[in-house]
N, C-alpha and C. Protein backbone atom coordinates (compact mmCIF):
# COMPACT_ATOMS: atom_id res chain seq x y z
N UNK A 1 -26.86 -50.31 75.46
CA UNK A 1 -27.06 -50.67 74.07
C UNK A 1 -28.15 -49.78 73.46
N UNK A 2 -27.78 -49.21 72.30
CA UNK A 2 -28.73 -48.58 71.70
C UNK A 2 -30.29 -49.11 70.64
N UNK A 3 -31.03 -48.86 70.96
CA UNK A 3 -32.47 -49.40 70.03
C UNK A 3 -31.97 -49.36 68.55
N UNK A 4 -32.74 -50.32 67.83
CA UNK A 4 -31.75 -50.29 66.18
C UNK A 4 -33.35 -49.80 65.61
N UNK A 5 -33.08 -49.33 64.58
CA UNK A 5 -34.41 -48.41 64.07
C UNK A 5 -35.66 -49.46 64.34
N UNK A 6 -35.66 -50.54 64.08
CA UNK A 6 -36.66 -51.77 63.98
C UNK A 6 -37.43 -51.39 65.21
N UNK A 7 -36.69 -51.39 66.24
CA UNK A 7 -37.10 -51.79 67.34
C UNK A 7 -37.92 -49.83 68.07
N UNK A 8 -37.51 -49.31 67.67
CA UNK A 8 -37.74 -48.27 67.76
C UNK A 8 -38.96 -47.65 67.05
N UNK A 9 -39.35 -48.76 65.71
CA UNK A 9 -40.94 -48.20 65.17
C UNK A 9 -41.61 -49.56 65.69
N UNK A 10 -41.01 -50.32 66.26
CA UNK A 10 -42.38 -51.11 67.23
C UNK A 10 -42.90 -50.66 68.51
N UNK A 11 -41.54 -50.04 69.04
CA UNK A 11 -41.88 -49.08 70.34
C UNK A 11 -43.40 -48.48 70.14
N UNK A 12 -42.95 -47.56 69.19
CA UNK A 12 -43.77 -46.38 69.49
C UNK A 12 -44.95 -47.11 68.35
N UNK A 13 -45.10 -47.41 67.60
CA UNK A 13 -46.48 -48.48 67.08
C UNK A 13 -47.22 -49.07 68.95
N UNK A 14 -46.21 -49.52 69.76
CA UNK A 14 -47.03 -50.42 69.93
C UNK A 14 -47.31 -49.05 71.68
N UNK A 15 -46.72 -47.92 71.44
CA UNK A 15 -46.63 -46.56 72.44
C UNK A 15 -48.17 -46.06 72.09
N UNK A 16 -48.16 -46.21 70.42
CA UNK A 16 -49.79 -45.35 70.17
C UNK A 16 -51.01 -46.37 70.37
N UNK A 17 -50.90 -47.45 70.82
CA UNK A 17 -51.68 -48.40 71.39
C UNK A 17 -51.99 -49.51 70.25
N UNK A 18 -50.91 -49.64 69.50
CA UNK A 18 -51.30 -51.20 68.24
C UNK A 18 -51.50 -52.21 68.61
N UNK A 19 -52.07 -53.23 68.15
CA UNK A 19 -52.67 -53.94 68.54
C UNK A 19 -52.08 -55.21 67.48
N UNK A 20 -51.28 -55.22 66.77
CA UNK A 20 -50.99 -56.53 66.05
C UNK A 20 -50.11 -57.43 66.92
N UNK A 21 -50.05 -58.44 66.64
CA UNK A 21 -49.64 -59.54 67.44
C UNK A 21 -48.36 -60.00 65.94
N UNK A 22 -47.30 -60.46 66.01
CA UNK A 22 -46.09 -61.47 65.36
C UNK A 22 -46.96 -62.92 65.52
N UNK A 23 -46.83 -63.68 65.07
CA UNK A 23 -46.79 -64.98 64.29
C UNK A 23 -46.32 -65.67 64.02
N UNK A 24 -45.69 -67.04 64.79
CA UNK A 24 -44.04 -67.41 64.17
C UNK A 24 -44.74 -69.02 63.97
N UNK A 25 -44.45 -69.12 62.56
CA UNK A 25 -45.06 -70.23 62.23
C UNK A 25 -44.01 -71.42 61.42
N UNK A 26 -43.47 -72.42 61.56
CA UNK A 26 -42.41 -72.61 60.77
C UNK A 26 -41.36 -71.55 60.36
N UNK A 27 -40.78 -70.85 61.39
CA UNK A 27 -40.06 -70.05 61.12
C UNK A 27 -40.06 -69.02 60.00
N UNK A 28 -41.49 -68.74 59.98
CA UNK A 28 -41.99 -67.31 58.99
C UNK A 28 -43.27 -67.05 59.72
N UNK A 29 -42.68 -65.96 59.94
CA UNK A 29 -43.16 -64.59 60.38
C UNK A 29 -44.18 -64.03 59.88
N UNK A 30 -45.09 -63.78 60.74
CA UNK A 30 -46.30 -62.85 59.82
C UNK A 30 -47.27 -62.13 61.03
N UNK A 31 -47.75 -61.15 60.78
CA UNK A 31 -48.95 -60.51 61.84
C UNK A 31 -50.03 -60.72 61.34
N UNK A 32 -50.94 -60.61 62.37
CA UNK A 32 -52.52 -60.57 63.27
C UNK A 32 -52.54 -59.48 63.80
N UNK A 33 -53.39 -58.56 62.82
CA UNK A 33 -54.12 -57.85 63.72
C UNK A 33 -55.96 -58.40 64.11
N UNK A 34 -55.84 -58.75 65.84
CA UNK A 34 -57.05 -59.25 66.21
C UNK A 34 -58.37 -58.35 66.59
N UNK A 35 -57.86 -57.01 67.22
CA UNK A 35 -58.99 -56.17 67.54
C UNK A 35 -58.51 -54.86 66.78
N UNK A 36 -59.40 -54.06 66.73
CA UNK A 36 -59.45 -52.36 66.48
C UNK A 36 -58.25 -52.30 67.07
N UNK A 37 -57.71 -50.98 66.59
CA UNK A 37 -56.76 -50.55 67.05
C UNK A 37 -57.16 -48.98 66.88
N UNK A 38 -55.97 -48.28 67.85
CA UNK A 38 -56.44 -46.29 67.55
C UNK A 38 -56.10 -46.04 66.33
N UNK A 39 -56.91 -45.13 65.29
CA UNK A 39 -56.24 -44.41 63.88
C UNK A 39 -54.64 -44.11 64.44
N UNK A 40 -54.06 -43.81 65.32
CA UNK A 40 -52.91 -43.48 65.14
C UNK A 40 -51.69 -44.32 64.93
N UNK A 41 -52.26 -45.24 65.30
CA UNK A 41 -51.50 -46.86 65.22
C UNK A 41 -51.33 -47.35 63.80
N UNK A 42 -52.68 -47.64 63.31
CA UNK A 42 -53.21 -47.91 62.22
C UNK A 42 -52.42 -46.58 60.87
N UNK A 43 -52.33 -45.55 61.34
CA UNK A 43 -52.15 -45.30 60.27
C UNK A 43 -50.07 -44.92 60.53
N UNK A 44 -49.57 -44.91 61.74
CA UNK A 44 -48.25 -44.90 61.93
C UNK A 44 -47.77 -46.55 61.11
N UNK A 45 -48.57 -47.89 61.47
CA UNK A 45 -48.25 -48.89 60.73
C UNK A 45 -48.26 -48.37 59.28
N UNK A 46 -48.95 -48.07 58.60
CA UNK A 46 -49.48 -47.67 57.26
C UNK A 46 -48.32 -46.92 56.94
N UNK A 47 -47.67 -46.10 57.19
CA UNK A 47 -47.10 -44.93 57.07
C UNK A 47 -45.39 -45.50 57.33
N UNK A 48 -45.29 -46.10 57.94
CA UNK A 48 -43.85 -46.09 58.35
C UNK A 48 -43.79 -47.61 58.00
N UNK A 49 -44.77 -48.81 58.60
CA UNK A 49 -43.82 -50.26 58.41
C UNK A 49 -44.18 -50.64 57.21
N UNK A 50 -45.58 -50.43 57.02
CA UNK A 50 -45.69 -51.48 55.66
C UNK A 50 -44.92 -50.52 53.87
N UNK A 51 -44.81 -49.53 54.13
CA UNK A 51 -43.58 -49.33 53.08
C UNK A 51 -41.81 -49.74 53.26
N UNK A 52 -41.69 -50.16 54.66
CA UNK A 52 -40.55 -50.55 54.44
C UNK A 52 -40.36 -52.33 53.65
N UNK A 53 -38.78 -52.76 53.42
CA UNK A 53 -39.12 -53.87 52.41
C UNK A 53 -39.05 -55.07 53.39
N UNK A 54 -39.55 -56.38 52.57
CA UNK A 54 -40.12 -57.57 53.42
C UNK A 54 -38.62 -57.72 54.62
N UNK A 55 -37.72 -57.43 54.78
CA UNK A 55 -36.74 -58.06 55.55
C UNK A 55 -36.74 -56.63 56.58
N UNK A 56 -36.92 -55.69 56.60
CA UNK A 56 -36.73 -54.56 57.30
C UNK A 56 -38.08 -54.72 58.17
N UNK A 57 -39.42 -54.95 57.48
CA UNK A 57 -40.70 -55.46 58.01
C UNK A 57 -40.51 -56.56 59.29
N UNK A 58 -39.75 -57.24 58.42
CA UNK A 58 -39.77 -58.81 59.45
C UNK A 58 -39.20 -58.35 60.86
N UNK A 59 -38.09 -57.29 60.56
CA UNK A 59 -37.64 -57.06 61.91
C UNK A 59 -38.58 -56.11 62.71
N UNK A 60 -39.03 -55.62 62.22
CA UNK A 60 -39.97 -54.61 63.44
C UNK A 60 -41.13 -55.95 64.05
N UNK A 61 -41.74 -56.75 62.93
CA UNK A 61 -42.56 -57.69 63.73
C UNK A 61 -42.11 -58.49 64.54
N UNK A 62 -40.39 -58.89 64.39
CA UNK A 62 -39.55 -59.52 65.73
C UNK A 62 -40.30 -59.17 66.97
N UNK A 63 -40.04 -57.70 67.19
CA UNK A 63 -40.36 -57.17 67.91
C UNK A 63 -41.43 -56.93 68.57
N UNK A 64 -42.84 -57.16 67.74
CA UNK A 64 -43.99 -57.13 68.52
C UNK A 64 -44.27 -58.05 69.42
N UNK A 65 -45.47 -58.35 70.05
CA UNK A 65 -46.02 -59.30 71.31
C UNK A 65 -46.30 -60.61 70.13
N UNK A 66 -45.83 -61.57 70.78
CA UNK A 66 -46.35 -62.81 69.70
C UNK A 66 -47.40 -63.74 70.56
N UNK A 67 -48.23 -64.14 69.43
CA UNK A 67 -49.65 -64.93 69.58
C UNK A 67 -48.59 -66.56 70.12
N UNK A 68 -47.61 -67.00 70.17
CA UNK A 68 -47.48 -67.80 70.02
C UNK A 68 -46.85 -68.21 72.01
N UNK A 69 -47.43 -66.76 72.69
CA UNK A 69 -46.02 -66.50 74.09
C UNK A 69 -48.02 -67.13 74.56
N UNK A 70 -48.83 -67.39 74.10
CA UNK A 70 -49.90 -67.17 74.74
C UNK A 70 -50.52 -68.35 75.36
């Protein structure tokens, strides 16, 4: 099976060492970022997820580590 783009800018977000955590709260979604993270993270998030739109967003945060596995 092939990676669908979503999953493919959480990869590598979470490849340059990111640090946000997913959030699943009543079934809406949201991130935490808890510590520093590297500029490269920080600014690959900046750059690539948070211009995409709220439903394209939601899916890459599917994908991150969730505060909620903890």
């Amino acid at each position: 099976m092939e990676d669908t783009p979503s999953l493919r800018l959480a990869k590598e977000y979470l490849r340059l060492g990111g640090t946000r955590k997913s959030k699943i709260d009543d079934n809406i979604i949201s991130t935490r970022k808890w510590e520093d993270e590297p500029p490269a993270a920080a600014a690959f998030w900046k750059e690539k997820v948070e211009v995409l739109n709220e439903d394209e967003r939601k899916q890459v945060e599917d994908f991150l580590p969730s505060i909620n596995d903890q």
